[in-house]
N, C-alpha and C. Protein backbone atom coordinates (compact mmCIF):
# COMPACT_ATOMS: atom_id res chain seq x y z
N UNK A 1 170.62 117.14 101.27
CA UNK A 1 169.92 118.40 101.28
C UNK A 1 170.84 119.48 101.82
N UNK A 2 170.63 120.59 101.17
CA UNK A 2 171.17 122.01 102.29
C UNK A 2 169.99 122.74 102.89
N UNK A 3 171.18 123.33 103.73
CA UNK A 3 170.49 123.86 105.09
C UNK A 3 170.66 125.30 104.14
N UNK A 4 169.47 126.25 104.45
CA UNK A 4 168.95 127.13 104.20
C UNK A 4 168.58 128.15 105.24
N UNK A 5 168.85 129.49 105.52
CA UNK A 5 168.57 130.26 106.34
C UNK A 5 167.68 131.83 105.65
N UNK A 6 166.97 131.48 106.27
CA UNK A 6 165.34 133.08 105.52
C UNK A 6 164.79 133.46 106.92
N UNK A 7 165.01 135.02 106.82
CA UNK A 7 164.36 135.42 107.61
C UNK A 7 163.05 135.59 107.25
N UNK A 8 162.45 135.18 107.95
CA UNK A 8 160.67 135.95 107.73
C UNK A 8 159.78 136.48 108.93
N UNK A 9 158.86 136.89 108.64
CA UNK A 9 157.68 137.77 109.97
C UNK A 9 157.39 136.72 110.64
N UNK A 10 157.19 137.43 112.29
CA UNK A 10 156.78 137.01 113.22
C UNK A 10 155.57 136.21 112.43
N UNK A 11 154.35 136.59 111.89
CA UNK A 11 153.50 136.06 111.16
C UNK A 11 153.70 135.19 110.72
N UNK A 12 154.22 134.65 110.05
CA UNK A 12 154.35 133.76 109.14
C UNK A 12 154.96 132.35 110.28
N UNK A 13 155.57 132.51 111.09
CA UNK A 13 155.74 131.81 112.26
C UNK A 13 154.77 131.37 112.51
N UNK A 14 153.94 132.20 113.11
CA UNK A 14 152.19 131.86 114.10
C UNK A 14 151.66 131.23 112.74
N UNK A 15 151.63 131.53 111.67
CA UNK A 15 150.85 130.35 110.82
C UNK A 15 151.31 128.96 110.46
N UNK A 16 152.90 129.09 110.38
CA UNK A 16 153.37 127.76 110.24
C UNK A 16 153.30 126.93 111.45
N UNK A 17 153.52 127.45 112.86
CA UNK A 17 153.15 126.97 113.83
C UNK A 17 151.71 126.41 113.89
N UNK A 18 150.67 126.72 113.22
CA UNK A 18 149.64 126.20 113.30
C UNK A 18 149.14 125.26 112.71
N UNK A 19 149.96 124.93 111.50
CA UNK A 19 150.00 123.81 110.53
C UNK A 19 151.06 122.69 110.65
N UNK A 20 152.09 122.77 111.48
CA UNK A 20 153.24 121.87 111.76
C UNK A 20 152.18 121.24 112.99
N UNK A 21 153.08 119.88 113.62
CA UNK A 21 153.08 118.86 114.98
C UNK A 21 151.31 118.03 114.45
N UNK A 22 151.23 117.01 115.70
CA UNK A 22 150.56 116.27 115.70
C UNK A 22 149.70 116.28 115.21
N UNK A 23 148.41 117.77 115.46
CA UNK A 23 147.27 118.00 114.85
C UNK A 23 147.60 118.85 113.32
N UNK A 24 148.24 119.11 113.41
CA UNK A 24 148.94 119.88 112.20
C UNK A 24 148.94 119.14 110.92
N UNK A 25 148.83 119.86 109.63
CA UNK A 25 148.97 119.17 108.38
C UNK A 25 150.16 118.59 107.83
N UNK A 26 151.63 118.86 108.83
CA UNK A 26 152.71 118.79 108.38
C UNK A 26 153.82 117.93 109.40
N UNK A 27 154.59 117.34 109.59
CA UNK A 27 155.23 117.08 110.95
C UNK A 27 156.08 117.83 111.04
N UNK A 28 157.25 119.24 110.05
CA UNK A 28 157.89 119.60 110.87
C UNK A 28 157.58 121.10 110.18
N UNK A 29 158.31 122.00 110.25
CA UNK A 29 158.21 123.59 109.83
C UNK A 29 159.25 122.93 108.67
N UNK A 30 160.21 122.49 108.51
CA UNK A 30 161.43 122.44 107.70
C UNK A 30 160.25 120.91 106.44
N UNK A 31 159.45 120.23 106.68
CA UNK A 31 158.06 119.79 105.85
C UNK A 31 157.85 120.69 104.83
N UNK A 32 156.66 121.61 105.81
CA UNK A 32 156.36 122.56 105.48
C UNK A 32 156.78 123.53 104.35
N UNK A 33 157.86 124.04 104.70
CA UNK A 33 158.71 125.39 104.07
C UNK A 33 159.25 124.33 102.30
N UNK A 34 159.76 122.62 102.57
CA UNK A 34 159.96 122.60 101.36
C UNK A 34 158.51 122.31 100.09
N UNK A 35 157.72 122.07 100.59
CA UNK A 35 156.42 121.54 100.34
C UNK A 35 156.36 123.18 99.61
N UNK A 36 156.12 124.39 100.31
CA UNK A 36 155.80 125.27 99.71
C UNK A 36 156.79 126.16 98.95
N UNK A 37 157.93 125.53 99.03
CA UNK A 37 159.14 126.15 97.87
C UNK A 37 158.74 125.29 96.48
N UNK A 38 158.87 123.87 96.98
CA UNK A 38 158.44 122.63 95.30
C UNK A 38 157.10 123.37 94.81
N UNK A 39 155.85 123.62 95.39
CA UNK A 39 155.07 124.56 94.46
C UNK A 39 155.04 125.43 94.02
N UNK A 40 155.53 126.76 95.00
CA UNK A 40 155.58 127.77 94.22
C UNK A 40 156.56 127.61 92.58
N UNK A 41 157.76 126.79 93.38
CA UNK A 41 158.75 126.48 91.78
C UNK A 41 157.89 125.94 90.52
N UNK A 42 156.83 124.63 91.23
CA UNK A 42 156.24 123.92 89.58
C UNK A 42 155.20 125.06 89.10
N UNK A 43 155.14 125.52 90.17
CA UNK A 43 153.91 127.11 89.36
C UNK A 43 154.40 127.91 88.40
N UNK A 44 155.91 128.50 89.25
CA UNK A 44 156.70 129.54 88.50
C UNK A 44 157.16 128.77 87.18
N UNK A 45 157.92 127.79 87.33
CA UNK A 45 158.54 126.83 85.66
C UNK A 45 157.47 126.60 85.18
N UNK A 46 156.30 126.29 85.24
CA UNK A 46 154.95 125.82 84.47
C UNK A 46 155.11 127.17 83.71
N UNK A 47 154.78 128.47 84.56
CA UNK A 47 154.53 129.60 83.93
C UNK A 47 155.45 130.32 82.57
N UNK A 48 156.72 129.96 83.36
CA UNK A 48 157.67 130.03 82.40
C UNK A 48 157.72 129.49 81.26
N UNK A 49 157.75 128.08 81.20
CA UNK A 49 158.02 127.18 79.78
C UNK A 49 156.63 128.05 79.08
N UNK A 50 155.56 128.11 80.00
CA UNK A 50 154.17 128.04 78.94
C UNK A 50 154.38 129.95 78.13
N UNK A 51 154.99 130.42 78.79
CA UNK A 51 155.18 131.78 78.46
C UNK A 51 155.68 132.17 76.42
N UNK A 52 154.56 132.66 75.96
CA UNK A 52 154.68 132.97 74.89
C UNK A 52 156.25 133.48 74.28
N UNK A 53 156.76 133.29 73.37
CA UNK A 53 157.42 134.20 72.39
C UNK A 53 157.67 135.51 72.48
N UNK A 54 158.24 136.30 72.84
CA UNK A 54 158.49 137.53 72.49
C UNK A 54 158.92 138.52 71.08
N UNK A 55 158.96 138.96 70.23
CA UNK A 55 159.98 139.70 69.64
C UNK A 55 160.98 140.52 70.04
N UNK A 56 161.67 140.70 69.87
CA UNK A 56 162.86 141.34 70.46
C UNK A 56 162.84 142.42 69.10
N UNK A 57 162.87 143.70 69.40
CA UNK A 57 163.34 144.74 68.92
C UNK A 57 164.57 145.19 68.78
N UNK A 58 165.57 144.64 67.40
CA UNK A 58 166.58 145.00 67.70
C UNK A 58 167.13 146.85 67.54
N UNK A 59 167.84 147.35 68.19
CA UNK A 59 168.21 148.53 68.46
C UNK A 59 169.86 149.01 67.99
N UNK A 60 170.25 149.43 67.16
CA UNK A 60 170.99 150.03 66.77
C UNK A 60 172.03 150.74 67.80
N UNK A 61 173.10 149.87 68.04
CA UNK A 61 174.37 150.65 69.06
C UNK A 61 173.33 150.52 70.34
N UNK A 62 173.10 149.38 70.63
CA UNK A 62 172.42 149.03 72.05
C UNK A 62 173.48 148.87 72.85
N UNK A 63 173.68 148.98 73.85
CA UNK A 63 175.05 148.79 74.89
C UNK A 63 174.37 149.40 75.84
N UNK A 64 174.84 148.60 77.39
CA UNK A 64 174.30 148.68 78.83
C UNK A 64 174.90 149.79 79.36
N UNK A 65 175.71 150.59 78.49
CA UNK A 65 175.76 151.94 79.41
C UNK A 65 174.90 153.33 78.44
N UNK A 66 174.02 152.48 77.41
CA UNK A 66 173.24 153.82 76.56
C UNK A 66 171.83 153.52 77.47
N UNK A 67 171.83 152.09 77.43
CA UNK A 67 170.39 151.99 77.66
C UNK A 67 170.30 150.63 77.94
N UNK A 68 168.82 150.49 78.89
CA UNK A 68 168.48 149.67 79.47
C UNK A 68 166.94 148.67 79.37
N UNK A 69 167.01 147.67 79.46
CA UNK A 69 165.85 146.73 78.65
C UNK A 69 165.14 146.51 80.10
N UNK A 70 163.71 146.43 80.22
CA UNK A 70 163.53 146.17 81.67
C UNK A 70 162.00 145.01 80.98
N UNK A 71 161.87 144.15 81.74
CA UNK A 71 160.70 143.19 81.72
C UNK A 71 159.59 143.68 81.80
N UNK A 72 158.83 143.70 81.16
CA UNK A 72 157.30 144.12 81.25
C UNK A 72 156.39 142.53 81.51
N UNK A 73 155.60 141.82 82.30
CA UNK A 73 154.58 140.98 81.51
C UNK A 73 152.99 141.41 81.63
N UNK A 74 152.57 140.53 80.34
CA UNK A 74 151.44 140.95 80.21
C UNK A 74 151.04 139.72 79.10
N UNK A 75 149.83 139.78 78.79
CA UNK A 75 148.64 138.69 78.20
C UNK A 75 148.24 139.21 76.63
N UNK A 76 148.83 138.04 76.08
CA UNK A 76 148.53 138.14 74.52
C UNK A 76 146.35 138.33 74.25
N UNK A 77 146.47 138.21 73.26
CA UNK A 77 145.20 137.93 72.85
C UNK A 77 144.72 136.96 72.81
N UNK A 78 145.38 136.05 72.85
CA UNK A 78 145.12 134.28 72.88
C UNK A 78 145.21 134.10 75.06
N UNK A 79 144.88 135.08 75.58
CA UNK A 79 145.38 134.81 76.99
C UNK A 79 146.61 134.30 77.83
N UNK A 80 147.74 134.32 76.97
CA UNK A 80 148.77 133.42 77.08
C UNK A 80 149.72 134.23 77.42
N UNK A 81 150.27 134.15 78.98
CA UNK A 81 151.07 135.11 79.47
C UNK A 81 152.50 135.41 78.01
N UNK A 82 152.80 136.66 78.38
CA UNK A 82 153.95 137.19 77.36
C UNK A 82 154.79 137.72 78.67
N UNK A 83 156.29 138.39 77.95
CA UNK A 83 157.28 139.00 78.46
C UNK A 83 157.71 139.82 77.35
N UNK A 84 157.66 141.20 78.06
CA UNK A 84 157.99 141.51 76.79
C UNK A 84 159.07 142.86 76.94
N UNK A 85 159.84 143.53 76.51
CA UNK A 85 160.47 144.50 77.05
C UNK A 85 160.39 145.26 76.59
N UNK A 86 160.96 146.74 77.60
CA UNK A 86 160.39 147.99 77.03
C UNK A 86 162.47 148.42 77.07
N UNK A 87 162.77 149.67 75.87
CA UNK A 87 163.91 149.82 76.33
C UNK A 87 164.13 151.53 76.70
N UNK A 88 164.67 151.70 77.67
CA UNK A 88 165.16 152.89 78.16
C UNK A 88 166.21 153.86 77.48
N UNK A 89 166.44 154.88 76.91
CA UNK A 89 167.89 155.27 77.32
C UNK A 89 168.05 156.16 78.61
N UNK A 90 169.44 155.69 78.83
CA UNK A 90 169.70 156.46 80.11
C UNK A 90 170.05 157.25 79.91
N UNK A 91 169.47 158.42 80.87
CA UNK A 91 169.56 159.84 80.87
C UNK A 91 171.17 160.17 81.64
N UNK A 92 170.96 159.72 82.60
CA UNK A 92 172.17 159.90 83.75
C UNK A 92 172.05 158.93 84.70
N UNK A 93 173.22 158.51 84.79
CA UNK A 93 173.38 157.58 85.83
C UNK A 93 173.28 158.03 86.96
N UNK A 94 173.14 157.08 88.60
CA UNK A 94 173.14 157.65 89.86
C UNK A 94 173.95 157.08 90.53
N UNK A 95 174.83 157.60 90.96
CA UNK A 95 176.22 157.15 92.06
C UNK A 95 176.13 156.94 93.16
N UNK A 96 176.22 155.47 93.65
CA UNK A 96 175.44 155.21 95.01
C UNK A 96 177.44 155.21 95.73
């Protein structure tokens, strides 16, 4: 295994603290934390694979410095999550 370092809220402490040790649902916080990384993941990949088809709109002289594709999701008619993109052109860039 690797060792992993995340900061998170005081909160989230006082709740894992309350679910780790003896009376606790878990025996350790480092239990815990992978228990709820493996689900959220089989949730997120479930969601993913099951995720509809898109069309892709192709665009004429598309290139990442005219314009930009950004993720939209949203629910077909059949209820079946989609991804779908919307495309930008850029007006002006911003110089950080």
């Amino acid at each position: 295994m690797k060792i992993v370092t995340v900061n998170v809220p005081e909160s989230y402490i006082d709740a894992i603290n309350k679910l780790i040790g003896q009376e606790g649902l878990y025996p350790s916080r480092s239990e815990l934390i992978r228990c709820a990384v493996r689900s959220f993941l089989i949730k997120e990949l479930k969601l993913a694979s099951n995720m509809a088809k898109y069309n892709e709109i192709e665009i004429e002289d598309f290139d990442d410095k005219n314009f930009v594709r950004v993720p939209i999701e949203g629910v077909n008619e059949n209820s079946e999550p989609v991804r779908e993109f919307k495309t930008y052109k850029i007006l002006k860039r911003l110089e950080h």
